[in-house]
N, C-alpha and C. Protein backbone atom coordinates (compact mmCIF):
# COMPACT_ATOMS: atom_id res chain seq x y z
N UNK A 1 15.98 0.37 22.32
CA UNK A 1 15.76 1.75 21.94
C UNK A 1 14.75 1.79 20.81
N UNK A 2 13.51 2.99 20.77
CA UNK A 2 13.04 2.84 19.67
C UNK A 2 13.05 4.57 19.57
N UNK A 3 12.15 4.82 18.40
CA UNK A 3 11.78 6.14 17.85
C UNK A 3 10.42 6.30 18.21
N UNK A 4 9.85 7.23 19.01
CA UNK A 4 8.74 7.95 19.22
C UNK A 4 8.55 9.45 18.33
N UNK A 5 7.67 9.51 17.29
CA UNK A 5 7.33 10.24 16.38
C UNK A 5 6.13 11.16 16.53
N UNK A 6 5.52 12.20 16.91
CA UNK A 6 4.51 12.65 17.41
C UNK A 6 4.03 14.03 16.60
N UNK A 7 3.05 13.71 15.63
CA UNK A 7 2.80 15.05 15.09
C UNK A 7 1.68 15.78 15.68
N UNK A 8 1.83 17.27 15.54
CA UNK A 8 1.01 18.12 16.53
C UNK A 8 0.81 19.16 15.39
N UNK A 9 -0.30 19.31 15.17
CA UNK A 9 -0.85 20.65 14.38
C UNK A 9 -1.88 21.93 15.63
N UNK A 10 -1.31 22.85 15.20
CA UNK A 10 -1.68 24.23 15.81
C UNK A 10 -2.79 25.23 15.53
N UNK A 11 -3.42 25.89 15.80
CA UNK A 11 -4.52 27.37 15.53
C UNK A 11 -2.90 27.99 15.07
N UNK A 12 -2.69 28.50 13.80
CA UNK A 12 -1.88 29.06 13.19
C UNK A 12 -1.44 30.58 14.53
N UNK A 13 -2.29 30.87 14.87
CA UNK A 13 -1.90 32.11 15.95
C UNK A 13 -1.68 31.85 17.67
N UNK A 14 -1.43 30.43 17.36
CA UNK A 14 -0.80 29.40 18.66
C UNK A 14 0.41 29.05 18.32
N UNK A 15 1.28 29.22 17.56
CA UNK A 15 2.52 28.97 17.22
C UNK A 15 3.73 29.17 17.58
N UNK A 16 3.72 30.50 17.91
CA UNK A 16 4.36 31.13 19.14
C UNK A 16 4.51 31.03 20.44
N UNK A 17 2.99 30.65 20.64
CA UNK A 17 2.99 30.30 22.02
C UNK A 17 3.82 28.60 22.73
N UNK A 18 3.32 27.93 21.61
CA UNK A 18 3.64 26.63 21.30
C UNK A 18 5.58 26.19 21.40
N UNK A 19 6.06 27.01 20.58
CA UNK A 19 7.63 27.07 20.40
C UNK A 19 7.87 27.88 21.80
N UNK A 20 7.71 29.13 22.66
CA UNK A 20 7.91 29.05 23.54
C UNK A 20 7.98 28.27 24.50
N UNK A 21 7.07 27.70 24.66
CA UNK A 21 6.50 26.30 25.56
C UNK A 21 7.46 25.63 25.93
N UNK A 22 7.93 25.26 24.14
CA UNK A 22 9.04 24.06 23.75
C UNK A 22 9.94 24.58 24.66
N UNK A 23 10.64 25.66 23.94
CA UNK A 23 11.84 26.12 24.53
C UNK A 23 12.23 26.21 25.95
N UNK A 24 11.03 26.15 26.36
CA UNK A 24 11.18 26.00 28.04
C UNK A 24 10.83 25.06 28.91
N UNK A 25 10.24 23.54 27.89
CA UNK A 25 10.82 22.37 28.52
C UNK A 25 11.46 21.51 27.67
N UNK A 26 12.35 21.52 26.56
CA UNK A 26 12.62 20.50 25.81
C UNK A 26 14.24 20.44 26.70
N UNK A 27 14.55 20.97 27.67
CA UNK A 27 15.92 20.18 28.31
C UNK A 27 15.65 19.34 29.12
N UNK A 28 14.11 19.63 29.74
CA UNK A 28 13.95 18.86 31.28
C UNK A 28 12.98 17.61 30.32
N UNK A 29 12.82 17.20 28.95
CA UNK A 29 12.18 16.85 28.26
C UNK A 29 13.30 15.94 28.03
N UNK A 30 14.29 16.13 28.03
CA UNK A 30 15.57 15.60 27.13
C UNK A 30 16.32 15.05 28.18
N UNK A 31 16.11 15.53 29.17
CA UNK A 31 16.81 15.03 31.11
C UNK A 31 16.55 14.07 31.59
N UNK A 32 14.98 13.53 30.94
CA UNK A 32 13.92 12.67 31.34
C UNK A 32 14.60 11.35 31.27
N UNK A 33 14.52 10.72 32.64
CA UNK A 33 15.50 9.40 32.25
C UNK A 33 14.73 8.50 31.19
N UNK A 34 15.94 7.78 30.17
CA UNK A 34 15.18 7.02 29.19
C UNK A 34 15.06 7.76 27.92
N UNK A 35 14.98 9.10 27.76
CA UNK A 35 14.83 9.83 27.26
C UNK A 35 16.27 10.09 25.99
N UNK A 36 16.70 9.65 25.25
CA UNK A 36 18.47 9.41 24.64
C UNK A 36 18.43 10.28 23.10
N UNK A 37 17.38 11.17 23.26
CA UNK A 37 17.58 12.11 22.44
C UNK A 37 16.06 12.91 21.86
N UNK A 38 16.39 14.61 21.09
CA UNK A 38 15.03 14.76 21.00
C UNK A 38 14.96 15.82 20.37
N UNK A 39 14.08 16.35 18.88
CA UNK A 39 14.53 16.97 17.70
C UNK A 39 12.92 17.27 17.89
N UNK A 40 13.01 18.73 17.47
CA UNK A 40 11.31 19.28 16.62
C UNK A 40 11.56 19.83 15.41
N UNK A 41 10.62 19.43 14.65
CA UNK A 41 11.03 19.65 13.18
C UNK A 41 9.46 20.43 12.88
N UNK A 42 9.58 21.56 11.71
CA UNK A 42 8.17 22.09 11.65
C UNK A 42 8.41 21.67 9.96
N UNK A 43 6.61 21.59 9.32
CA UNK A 43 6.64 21.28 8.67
C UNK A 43 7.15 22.65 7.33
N UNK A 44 7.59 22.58 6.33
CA UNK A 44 7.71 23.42 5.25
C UNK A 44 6.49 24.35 4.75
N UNK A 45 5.59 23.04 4.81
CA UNK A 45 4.35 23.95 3.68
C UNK A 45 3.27 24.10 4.57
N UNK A 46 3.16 23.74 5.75
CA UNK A 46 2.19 23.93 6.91
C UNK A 46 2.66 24.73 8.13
N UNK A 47 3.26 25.64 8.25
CA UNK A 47 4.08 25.88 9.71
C UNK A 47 3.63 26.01 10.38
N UNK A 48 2.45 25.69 10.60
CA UNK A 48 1.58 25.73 12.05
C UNK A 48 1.36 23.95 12.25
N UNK A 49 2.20 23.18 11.88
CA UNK A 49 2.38 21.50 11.76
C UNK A 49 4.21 21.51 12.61
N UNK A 50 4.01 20.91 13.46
CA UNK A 50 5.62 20.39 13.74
C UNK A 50 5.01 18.72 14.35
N UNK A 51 6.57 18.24 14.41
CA UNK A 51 6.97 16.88 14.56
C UNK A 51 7.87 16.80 15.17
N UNK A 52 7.67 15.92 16.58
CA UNK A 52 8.55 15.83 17.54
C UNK A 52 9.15 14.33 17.28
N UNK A 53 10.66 14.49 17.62
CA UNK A 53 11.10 13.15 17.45
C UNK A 53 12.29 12.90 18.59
N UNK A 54 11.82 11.74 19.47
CA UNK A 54 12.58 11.10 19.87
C UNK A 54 12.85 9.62 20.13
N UNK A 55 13.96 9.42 20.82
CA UNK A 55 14.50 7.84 20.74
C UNK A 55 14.27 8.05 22.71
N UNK A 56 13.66 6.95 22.84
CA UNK A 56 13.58 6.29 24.49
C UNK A 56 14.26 4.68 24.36
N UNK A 57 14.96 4.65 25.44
CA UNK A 57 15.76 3.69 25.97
C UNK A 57 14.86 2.19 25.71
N UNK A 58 13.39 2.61 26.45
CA UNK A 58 12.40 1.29 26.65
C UNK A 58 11.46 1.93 26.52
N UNK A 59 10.17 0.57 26.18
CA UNK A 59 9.11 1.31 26.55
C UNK A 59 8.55 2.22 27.72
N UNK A 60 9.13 1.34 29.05
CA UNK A 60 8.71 1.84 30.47
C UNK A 60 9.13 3.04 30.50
N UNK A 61 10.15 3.89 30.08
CA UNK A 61 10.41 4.94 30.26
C UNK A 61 9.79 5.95 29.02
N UNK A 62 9.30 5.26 28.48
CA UNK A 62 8.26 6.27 27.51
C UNK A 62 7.21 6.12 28.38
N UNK A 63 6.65 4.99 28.96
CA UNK A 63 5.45 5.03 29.82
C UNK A 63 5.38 6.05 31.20
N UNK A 64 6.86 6.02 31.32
CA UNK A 64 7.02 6.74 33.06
C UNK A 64 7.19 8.25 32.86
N UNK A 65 7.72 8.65 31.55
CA UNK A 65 7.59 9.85 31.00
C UNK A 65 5.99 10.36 31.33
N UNK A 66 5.17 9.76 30.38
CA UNK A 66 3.95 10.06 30.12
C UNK A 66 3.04 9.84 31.16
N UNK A 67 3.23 9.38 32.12
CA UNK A 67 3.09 9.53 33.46
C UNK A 67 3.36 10.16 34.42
N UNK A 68 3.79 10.84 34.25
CA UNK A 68 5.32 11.84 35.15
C UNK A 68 4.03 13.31 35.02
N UNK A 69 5.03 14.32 36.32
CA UNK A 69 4.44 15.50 35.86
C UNK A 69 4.49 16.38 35.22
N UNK A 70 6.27 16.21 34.98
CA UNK A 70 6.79 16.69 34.02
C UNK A 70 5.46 17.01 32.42
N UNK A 71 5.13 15.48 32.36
CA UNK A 71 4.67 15.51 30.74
C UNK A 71 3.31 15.80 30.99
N UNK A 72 2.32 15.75 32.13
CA UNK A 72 1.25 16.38 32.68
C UNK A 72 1.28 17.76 32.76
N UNK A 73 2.40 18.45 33.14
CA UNK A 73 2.36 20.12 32.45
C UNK A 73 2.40 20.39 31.25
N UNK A 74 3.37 19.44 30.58
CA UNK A 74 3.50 20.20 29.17
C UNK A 74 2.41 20.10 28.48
N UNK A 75 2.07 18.76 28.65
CA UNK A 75 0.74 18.29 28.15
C UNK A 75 -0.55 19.77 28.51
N UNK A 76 -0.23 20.02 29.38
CA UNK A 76 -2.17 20.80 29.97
C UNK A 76 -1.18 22.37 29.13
N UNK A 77 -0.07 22.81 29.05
CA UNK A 77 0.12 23.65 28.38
C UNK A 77 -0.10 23.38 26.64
N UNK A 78 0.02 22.37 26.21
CA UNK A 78 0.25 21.90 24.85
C UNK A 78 -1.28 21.74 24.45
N UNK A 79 -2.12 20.77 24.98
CA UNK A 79 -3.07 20.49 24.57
C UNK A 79 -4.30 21.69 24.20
N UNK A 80 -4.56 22.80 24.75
CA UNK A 80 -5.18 23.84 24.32
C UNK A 80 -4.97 24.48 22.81
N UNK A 81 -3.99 24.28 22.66
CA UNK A 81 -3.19 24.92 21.22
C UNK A 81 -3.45 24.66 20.24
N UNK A 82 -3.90 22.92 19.91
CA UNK A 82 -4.34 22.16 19.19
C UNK A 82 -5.29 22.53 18.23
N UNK A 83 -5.08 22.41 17.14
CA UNK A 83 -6.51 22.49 15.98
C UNK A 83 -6.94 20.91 15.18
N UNK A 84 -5.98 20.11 15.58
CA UNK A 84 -6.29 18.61 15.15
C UNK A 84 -5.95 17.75 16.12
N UNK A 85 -6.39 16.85 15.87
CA UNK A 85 -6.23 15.46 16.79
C UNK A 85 -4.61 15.14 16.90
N UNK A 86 -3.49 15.43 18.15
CA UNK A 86 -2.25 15.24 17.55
C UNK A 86 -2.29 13.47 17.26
N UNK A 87 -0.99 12.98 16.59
CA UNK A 87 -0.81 11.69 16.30
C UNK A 87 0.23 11.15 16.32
N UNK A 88 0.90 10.14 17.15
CA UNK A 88 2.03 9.44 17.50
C UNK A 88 2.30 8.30 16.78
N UNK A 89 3.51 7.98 16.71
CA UNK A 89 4.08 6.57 15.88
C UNK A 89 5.07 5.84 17.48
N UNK A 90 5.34 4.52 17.73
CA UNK A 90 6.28 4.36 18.14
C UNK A 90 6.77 3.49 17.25
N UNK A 91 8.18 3.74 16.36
CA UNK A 91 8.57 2.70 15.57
C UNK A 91 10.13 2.11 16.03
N UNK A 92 10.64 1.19 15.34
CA UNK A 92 11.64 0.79 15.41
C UNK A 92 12.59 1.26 14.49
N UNK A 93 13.54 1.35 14.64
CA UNK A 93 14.90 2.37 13.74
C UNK A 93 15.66 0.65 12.95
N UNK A 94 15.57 0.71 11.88
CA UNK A 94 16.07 -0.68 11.15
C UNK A 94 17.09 -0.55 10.53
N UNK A 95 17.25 1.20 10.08
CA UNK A 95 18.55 1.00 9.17
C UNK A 95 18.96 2.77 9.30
N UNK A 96 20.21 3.26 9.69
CA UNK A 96 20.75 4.82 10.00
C UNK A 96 21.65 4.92 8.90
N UNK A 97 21.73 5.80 8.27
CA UNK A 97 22.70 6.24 7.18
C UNK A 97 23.37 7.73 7.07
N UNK A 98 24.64 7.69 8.06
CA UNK A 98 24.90 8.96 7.80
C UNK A 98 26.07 9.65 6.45
């Protein structure tokens, strides 16, 4: 299992459109086999900045995701919205503290 981290900045009057989007695939986003969990967080002092976070099983199923058509729609809906280059992490989770 690792953590896939993905920040996405917006045209401030794409924001709306953007969180709709979400809202109407982050279950079939979250269904995605491999897929073991999945949080959007917006930023405080930028709100046209959010950060998607999830945990995938393996890599292959982060690969088969991002391959899929699933992530080819969201993607051709998502990518217009954009005002920066978005930017991904895949890291490893070393230490959880609840």
């Amino acid at each position: 299992m690792f953590v896939r981290i993905v920040k996405m900045s917006f045209a401030p009057s794409k924001t709306d459109e953007f969180l709709a989007n979400f809202e109407n695939v982050k279950d079939k986003i979250r269904a995605f086999e491999g897929c073991e969990f999945l949080e959007l967080y917006r930023d405080k002092n930028q709100p046209n900045i959010f950060f998607t976070y999830s945990y995938w099983a393996t890599d292959d199923c982060l690969e088969t995701y991002r391959n899929s058509e699933l992530f080819k729609n969201v993607w051709a809906q998502t990518k217009p919205l954009f005002n920066d280059k978005p930017q991904a992490w895949s890291v490893d989770k070393l230490h959880s503290l609840n």
